[in-house]
PDB file of N, CA and C in Angstrom:
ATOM      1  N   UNK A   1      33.812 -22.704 -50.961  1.00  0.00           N
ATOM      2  CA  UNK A   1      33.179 -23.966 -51.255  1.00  0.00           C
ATOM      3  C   UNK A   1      31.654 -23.828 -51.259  1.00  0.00           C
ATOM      4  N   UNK A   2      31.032 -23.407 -50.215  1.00  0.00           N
ATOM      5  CA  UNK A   2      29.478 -23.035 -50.195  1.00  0.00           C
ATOM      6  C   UNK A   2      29.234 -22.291 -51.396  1.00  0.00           C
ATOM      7  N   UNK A   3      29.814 -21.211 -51.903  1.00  0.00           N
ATOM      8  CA  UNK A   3      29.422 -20.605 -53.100  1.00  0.00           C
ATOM      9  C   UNK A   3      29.790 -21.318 -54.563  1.00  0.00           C
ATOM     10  N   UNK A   4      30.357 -22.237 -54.317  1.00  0.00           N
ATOM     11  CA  UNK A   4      30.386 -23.098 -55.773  1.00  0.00           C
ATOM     12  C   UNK A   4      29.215 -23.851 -55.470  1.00  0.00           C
ATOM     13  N   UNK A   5      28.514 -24.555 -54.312  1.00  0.00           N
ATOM     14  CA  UNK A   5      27.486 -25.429 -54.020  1.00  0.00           C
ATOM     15  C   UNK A   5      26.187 -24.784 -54.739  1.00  0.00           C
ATOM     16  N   UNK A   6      26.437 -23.708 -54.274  1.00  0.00           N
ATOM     17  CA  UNK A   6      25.101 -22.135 -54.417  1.00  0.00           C
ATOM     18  C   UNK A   6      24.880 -22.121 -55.584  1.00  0.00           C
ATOM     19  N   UNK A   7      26.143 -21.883 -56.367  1.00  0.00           N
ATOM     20  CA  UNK A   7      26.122 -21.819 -57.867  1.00  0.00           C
ATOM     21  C   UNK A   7      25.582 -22.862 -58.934  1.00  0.00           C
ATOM     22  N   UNK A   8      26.018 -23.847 -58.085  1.00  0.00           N
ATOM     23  CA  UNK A   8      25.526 -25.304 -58.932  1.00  0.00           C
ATOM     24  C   UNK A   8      24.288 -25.562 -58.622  1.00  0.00           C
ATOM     25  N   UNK A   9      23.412 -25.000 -57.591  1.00  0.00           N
ATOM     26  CA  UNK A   9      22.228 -25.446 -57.224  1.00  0.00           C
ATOM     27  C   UNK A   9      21.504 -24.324 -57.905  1.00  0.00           C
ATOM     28  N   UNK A  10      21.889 -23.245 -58.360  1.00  0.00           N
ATOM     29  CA  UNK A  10      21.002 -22.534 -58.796  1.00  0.00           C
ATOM     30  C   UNK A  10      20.832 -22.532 -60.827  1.00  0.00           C
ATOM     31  N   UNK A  11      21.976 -23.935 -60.772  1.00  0.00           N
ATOM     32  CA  UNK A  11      21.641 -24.060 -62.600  1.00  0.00           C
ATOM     33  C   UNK A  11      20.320 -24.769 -62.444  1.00  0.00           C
ATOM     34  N   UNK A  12      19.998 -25.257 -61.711  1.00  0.00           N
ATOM     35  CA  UNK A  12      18.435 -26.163 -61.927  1.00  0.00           C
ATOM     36  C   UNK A  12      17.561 -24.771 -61.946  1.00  0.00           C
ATOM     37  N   UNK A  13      16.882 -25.336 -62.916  1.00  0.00           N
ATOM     38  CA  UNK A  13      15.810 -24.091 -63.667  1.00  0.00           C
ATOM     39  C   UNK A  13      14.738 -23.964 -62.545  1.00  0.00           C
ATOM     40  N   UNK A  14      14.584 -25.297 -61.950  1.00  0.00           N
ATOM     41  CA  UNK A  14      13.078 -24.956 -60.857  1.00  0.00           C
ATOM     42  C   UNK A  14      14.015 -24.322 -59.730  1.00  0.00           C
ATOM     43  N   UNK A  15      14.934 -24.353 -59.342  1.00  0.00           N
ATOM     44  CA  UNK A  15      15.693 -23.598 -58.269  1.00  0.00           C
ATOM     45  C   UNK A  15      15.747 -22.238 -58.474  1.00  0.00           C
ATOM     46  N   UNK A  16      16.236 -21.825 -59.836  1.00  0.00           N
ATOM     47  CA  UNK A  16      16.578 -20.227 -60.196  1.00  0.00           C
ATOM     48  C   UNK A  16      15.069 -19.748 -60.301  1.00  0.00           C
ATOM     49  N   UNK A  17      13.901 -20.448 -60.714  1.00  0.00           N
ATOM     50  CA  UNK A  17      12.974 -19.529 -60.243  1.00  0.00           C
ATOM     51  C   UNK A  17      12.495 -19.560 -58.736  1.00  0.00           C
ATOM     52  N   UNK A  18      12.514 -20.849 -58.228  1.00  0.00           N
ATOM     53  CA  UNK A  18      12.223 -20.290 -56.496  1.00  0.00           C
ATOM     54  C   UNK A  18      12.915 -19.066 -56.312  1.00  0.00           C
ATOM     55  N   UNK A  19      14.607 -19.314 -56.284  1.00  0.00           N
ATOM     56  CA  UNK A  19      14.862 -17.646 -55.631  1.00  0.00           C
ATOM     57  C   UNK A  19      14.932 -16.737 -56.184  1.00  0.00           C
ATOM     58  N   UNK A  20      14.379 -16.563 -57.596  1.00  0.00           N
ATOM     59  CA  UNK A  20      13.951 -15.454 -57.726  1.00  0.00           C
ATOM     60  C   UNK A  20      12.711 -14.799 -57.547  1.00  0.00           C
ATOM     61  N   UNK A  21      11.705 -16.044 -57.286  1.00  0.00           N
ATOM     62  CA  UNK A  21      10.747 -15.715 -56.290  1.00  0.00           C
ATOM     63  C   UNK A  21      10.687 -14.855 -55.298  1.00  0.00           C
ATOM     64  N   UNK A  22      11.503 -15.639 -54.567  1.00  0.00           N
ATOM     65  CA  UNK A  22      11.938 -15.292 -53.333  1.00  0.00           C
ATOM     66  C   UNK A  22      12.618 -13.832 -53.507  1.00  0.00           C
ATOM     67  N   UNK A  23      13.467 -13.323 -54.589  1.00  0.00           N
ATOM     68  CA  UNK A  23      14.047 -12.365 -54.385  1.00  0.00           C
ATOM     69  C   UNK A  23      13.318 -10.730 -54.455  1.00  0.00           C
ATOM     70  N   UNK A  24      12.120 -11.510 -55.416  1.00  0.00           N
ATOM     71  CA  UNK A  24      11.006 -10.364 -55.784  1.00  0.00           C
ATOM     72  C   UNK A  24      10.168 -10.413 -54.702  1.00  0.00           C
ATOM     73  N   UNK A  25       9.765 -11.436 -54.373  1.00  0.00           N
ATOM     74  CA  UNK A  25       8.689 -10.911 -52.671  1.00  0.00           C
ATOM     75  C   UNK A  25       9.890  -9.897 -51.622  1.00  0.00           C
ATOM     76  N   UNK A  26      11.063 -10.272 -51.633  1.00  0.00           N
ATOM     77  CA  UNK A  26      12.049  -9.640 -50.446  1.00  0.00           C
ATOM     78  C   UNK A  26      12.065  -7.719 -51.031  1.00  0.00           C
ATOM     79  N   UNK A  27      12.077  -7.576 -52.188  1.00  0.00           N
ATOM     80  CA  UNK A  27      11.765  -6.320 -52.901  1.00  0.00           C
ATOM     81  C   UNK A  27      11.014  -5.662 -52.324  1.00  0.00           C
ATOM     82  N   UNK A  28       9.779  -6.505 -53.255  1.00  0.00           N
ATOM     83  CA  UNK A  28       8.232  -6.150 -52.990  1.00  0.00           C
ATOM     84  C   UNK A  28       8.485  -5.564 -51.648  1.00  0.00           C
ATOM     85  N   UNK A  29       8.567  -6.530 -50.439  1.00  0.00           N
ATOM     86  CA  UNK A  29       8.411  -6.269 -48.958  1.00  0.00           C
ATOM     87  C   UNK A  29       9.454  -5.284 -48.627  1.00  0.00           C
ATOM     88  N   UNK A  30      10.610  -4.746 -48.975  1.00  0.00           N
ATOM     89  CA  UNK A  30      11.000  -3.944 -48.867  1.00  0.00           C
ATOM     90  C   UNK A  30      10.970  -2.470 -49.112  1.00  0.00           C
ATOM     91  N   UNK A  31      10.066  -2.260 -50.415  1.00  0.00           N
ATOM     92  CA  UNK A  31       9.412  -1.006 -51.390  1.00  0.00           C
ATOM     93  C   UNK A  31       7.836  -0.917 -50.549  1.00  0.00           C
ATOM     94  N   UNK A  32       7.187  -1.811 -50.241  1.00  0.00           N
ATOM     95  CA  UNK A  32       5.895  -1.574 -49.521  1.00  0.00           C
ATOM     96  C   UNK A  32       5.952  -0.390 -48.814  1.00  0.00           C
ATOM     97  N   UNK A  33       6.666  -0.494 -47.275  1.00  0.00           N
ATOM     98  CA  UNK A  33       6.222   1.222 -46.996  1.00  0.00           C
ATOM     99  C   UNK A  33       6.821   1.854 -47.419  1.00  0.00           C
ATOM    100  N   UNK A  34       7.879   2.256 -48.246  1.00  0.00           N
ATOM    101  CA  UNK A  34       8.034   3.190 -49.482  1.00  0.00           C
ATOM    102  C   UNK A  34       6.709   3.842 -50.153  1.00  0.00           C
ATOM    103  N   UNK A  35       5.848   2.827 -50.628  1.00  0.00           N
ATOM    104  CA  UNK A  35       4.673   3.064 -51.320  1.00  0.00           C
ATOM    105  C   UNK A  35       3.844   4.010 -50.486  1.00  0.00           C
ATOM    106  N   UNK A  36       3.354   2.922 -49.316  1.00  0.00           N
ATOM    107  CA  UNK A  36       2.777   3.991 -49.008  1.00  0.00           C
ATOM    108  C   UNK A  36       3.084   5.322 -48.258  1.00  0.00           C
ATOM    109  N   UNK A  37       4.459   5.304 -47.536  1.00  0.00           N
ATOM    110  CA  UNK A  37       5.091   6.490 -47.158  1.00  0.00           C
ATOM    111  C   UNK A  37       4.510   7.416 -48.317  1.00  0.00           C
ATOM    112  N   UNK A  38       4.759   7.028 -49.179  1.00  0.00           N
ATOM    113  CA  UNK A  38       5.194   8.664 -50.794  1.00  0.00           C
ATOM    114  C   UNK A  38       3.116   9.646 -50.501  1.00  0.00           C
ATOM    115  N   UNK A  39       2.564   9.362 -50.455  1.00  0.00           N
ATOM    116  CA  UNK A  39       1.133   9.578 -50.738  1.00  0.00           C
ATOM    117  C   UNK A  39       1.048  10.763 -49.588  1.00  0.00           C
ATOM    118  N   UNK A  40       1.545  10.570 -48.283  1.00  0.00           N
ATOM    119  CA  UNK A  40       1.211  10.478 -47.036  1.00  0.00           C
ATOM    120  C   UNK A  40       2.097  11.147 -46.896  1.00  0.00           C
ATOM    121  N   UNK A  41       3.293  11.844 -47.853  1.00  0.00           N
ATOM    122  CA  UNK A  41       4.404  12.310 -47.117  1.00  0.00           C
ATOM    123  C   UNK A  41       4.128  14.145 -47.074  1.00  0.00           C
ATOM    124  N   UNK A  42       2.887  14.789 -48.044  1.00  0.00           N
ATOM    125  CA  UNK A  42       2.686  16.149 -47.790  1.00  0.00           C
ATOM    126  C   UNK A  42       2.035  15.819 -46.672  1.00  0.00           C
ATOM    127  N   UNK A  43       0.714  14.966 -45.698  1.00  0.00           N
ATOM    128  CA  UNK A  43       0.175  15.169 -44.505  1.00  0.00           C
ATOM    129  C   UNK A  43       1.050  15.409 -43.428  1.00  0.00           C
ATOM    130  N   UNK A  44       2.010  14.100 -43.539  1.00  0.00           N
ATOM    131  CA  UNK A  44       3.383  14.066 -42.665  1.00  0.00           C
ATOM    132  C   UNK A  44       3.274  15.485 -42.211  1.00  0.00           C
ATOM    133  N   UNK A  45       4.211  16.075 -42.782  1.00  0.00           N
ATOM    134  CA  UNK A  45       4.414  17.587 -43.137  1.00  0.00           C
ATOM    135  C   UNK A  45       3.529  19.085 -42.617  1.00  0.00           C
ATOM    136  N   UNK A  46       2.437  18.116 -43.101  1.00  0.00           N
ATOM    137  CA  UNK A  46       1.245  19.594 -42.706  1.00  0.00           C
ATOM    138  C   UNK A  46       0.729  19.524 -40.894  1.00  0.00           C
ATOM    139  N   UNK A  47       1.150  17.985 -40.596  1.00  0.00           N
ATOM    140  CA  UNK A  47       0.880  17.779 -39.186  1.00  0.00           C
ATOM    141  C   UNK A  47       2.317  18.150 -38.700  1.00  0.00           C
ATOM    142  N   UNK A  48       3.423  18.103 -38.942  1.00  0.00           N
ATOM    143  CA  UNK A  48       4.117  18.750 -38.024  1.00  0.00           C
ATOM    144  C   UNK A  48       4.697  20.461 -38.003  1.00  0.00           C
ATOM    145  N   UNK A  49       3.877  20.781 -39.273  1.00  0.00           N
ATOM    146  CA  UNK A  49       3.717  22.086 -39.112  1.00  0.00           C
ATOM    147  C   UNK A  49       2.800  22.688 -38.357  1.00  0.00           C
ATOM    148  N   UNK A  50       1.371  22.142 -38.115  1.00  0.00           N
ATOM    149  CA  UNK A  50       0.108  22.150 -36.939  1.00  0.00           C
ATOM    150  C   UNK A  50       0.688  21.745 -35.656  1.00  0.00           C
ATOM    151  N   UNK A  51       1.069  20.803 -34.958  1.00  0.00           N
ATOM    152  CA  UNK A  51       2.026  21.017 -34.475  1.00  0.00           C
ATOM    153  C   UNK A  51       2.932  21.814 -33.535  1.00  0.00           C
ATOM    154  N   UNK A  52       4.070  22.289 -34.451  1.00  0.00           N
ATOM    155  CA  UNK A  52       4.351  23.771 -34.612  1.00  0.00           C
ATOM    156  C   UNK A  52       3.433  24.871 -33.808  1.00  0.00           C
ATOM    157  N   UNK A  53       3.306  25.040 -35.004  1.00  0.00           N
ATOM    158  CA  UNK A  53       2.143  26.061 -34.592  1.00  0.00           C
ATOM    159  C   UNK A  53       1.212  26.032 -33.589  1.00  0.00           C
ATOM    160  N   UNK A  54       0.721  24.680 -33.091  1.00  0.00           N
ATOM    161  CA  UNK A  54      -0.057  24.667 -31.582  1.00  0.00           C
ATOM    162  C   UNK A  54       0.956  24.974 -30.345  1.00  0.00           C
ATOM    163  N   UNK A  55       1.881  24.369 -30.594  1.00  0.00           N
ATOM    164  CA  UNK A  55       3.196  24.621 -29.144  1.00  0.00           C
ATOM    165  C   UNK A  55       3.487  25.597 -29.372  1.00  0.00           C
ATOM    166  N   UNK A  56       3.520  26.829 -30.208  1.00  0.00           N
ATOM    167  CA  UNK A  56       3.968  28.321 -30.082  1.00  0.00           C
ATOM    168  C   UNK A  56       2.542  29.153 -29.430  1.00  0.00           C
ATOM    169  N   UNK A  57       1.971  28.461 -29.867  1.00  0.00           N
ATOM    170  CA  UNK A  57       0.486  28.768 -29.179  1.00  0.00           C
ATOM    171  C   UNK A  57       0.104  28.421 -27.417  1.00  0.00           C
ATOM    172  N   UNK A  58       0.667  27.585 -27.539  1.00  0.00           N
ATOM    173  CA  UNK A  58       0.317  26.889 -25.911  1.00  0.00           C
ATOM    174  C   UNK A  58       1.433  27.585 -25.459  1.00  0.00           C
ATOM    175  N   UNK A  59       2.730  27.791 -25.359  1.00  0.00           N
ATOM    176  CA  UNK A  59       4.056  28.306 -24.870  1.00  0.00           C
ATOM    177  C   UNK A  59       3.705  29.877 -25.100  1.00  0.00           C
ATOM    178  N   UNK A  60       2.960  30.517 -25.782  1.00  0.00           N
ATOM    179  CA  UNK A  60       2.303  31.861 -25.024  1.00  0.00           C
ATOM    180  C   UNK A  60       1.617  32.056 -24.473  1.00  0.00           C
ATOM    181  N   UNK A  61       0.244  30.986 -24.739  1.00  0.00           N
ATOM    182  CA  UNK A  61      -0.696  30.882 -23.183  1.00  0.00           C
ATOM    183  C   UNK A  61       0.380  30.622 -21.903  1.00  0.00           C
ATOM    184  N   UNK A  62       0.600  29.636 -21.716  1.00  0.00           N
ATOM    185  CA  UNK A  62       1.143  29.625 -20.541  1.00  0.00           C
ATOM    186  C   UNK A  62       2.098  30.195 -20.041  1.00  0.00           C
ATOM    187  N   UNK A  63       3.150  31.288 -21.316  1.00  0.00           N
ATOM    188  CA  UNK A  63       3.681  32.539 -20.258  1.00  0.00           C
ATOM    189  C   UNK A  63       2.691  33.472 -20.476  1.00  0.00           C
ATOM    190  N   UNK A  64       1.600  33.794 -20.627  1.00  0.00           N
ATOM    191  CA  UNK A  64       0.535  34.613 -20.599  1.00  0.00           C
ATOM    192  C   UNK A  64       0.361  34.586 -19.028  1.00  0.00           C
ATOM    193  N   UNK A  65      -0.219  33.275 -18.836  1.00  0.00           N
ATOM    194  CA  UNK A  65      -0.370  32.672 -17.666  1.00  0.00           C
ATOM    195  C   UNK A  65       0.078  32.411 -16.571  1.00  0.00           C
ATOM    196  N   UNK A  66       1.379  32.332 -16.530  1.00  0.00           N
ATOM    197  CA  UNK A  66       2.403  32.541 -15.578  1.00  0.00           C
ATOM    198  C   UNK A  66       2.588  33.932 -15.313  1.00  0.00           C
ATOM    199  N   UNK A  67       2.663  35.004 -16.194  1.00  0.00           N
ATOM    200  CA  UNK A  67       2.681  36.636 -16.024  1.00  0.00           C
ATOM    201  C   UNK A  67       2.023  36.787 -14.851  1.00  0.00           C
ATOM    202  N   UNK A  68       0.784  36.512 -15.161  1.00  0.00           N
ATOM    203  CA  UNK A  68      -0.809  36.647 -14.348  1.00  0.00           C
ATOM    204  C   UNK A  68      -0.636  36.155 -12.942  1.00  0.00           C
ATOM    205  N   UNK A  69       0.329  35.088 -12.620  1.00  0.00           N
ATOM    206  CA  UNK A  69       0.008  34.248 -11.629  1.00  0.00           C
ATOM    207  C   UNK A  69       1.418  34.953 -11.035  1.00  0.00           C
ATOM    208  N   UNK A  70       2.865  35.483 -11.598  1.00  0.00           N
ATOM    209  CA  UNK A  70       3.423  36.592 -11.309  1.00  0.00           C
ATOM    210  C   UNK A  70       2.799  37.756 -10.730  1.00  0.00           C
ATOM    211  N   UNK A  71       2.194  38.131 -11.087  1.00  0.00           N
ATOM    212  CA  UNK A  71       1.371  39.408 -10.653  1.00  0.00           C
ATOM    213  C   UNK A  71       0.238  39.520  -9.262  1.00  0.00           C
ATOM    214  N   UNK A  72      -0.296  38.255  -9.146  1.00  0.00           N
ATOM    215  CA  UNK A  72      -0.943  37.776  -8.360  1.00  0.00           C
ATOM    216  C   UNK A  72      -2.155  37.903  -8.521  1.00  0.00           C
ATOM    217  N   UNK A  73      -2.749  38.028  -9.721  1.00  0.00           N
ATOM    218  CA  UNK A  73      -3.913  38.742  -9.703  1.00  0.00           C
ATOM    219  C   UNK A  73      -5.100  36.956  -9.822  1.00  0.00           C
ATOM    220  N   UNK A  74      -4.619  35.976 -10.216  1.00  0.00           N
ATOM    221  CA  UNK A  74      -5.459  35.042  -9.944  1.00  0.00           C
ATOM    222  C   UNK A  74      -5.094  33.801  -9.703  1.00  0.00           C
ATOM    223  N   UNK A  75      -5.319  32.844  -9.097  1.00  0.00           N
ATOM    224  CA  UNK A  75      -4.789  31.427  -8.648  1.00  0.00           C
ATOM    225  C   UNK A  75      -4.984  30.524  -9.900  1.00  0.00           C
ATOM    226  N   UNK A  76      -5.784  30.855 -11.242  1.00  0.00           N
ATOM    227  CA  UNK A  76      -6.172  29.657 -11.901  1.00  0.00           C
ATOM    228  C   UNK A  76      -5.295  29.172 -12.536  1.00  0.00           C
ATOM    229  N   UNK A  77      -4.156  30.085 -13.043  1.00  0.00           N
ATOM    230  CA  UNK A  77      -2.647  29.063 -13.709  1.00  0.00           C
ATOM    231  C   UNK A  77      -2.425  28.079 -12.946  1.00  0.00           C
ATOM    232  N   UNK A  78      -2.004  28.485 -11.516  1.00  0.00           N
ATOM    233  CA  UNK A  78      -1.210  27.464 -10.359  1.00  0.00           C
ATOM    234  C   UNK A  78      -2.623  26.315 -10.245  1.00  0.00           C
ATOM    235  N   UNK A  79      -3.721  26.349 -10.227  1.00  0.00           N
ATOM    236  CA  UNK A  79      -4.564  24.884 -10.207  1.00  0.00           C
ATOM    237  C   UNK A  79      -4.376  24.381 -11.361  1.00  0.00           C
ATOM    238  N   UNK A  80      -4.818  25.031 -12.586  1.00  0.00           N
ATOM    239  CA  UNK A  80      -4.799  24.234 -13.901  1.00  0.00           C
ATOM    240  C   UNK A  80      -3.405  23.870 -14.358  1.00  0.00           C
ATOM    241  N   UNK A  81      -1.987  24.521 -13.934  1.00  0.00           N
ATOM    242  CA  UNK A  81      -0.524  24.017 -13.833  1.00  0.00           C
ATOM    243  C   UNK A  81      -0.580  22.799 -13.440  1.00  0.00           C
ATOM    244  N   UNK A  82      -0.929  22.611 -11.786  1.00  0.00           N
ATOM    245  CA  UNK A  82      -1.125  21.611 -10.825  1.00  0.00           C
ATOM    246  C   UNK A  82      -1.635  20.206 -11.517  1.00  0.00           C
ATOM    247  N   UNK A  83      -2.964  20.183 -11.946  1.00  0.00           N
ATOM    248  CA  UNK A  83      -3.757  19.644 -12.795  1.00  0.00           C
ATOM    249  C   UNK A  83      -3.236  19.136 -14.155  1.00  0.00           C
ATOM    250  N   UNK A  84      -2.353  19.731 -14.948  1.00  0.00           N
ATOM    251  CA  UNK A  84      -1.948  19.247 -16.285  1.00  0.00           C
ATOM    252  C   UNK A  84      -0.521  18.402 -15.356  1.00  0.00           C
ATOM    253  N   UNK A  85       0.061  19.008 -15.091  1.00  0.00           N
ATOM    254  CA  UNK A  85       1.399  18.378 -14.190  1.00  0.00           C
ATOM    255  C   UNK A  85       0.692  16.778 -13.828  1.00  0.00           C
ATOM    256  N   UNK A  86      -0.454  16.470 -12.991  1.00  0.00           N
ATOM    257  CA  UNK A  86      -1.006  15.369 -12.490  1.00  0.00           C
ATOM    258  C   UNK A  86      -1.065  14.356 -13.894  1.00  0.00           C
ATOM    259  N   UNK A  87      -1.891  15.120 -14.673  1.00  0.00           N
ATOM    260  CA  UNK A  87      -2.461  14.317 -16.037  1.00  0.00           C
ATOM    261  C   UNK A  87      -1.461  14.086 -16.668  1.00  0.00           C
ATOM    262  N   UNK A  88      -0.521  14.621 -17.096  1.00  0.00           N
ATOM    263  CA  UNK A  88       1.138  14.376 -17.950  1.00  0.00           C
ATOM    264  C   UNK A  88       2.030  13.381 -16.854  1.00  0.00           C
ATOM    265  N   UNK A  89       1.682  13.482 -15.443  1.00  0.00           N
ATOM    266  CA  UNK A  89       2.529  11.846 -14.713  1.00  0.00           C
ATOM    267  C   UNK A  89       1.699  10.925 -14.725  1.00  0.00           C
ATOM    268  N   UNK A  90       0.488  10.980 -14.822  1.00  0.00           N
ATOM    269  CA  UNK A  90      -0.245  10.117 -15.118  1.00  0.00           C
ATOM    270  C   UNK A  90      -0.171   8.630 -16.047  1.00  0.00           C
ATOM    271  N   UNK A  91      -0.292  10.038 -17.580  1.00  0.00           N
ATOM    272  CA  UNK A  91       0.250   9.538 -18.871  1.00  0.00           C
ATOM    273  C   UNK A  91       1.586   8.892 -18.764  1.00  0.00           C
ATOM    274  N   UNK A  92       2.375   9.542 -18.431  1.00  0.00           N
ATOM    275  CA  UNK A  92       3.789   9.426 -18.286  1.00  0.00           C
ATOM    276  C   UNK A  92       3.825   7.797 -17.648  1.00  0.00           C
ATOM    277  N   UNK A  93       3.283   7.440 -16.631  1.00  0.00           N
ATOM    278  CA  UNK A  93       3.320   6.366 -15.765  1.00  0.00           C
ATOM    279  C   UNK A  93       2.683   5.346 -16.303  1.00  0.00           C
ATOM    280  N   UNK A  94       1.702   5.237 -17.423  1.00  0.00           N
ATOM    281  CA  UNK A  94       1.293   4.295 -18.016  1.00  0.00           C
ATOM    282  C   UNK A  94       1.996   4.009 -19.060  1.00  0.00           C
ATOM    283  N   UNK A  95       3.341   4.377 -19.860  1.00  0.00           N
ATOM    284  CA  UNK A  95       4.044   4.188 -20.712  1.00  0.00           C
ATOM    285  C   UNK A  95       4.897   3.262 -20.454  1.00  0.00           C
ATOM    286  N   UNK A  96       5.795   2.799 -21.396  1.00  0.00           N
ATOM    287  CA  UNK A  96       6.680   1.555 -20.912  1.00  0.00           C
ATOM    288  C   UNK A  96       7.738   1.646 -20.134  1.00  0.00           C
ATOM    289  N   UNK A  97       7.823   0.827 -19.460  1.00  0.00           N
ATOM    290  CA  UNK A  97       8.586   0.825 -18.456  1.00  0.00           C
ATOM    291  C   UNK A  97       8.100   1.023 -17.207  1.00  0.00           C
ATOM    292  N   UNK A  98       8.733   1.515 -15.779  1.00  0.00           N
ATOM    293  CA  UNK A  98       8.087   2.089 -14.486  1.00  0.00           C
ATOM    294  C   UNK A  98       7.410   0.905 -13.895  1.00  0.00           C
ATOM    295  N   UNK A  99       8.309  -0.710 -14.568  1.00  0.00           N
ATOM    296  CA  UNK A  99       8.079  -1.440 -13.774  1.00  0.00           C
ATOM    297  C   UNK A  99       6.257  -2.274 -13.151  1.00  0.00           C
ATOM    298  N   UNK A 100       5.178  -1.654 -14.355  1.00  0.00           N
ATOM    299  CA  UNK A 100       4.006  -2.133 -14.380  1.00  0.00           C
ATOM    300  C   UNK A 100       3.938  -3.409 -14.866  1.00  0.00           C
ATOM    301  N   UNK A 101       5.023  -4.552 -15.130  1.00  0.00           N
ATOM    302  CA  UNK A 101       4.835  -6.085 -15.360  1.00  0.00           C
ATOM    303  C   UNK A 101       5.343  -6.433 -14.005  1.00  0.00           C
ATOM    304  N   UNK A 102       6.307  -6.021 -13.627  1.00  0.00           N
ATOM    305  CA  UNK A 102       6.852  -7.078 -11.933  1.00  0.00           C
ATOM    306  C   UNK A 102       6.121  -6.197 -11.003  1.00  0.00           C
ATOM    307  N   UNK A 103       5.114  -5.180 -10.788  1.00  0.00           N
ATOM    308  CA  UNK A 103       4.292  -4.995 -10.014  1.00  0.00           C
ATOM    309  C   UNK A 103       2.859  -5.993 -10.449  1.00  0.00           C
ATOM    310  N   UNK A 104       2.568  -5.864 -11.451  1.00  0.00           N
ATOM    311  CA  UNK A 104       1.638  -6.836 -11.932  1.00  0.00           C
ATOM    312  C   UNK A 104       1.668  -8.287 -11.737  1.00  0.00           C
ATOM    313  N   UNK A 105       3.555  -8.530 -11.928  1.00  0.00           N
ATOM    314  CA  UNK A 105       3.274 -10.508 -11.608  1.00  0.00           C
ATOM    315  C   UNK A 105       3.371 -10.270 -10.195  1.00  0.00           C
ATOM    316  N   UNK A 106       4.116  -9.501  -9.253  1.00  0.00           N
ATOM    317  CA  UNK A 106       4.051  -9.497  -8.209  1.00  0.00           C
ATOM    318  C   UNK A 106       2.609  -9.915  -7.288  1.00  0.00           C
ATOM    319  N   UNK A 107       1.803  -8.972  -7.698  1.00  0.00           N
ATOM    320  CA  UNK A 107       0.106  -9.078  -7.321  1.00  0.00           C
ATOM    321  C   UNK A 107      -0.208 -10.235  -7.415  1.00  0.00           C
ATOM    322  N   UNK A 108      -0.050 -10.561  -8.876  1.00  0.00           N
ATOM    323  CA  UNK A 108      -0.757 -12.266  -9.373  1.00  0.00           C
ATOM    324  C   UNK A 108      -0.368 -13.519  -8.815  1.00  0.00           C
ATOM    325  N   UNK A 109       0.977 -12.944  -8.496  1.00  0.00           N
ATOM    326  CA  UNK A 109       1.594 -14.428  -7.366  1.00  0.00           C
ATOM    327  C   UNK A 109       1.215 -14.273  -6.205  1.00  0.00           C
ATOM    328  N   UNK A 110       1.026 -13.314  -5.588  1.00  0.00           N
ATOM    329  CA  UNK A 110      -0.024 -13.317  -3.906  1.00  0.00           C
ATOM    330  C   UNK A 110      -1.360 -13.398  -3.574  1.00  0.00           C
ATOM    331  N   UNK A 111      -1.748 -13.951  -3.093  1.00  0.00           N
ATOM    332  CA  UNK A 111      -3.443 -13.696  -2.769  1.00  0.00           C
ATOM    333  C   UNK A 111      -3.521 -12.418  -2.260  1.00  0.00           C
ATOM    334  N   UNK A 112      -3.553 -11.638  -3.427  1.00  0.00           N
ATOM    335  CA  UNK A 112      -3.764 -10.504  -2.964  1.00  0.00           C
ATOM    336  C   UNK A 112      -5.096  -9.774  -3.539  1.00  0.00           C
ATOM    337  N   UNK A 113      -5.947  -8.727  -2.537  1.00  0.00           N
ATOM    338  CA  UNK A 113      -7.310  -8.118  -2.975  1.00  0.00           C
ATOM    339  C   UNK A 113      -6.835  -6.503  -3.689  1.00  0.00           C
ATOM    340  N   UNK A 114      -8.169  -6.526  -4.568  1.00  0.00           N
ATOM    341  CA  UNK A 114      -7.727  -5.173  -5.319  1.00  0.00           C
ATOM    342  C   UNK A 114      -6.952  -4.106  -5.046  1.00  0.00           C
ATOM    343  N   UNK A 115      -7.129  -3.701  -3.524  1.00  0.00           N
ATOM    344  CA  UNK A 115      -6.243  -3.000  -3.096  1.00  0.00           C
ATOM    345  C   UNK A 115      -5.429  -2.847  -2.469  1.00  0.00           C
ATOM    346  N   UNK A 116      -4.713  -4.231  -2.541  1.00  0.00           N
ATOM    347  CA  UNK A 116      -3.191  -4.400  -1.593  1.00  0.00           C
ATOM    348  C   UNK A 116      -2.207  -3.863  -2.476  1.00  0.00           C
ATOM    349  N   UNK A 117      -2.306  -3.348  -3.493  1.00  0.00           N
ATOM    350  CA  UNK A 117      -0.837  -2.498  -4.595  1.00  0.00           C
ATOM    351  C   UNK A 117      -1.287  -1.026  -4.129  1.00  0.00           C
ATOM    352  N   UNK A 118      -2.538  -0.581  -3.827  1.00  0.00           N
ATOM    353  CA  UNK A 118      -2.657   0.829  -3.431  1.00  0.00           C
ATOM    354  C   UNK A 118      -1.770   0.885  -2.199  1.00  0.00           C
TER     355      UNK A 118
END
């Protein structure tokens, strides 16, 4: 029944062009990042080949580095290990989730001073 309604409403000439209005903006908005994906799609590409190529790079420094710190000959892997480990939970902890909105309303609903969450 709805699709005989549909049908009959779309013999009115000002109706069949609204939705086909409508049907060409829903296109349009659908082909958009298509468009610009296509331009952008060799960079895509060349960045995850760089990439690549940096993590085969870093993953021999740091068994370079670990060898060294095997061997015993210097402490600076195990600080600068220590150190990236800190900075990557860091990062890690400011990402979503880990509960930084109900620690946040928590604070805001108490009279609480800057450093009652420390």
């Amino acid at each position: 029944m709805q699709s005989r309604c549909r049908r009959l409403q779309l013999r009115d000439p000002e109706r069949r062009r609204a939705h086909m209005r409508r049907s060409v903006i829903v296109l349009c908005m659908l082909a958009l990042p298509l468009a610009f994906w296509l331009p952008w799609h060799d960079v895509g590409t060349d960045l995850v080949r760089a990439w690549l190529i940096l993590q085969k790079n870093a993953n021999g420094y740091v068994a370079a580095q670990m060898q060294a710190l095997k061997e015993g000959s210097t402490l600076a892997p195990l600080i600068g290990g220590l150190g990236l480990a800190f900075l990557y939970g860091v990062v890690h902890a400011a990402g979503p989730g880990h509960g930084k909105l109900v620690i946040a309303s928590f604070l805001a609903s108490r009279d609480a001073g800057p450093w009652f969450g420390l």
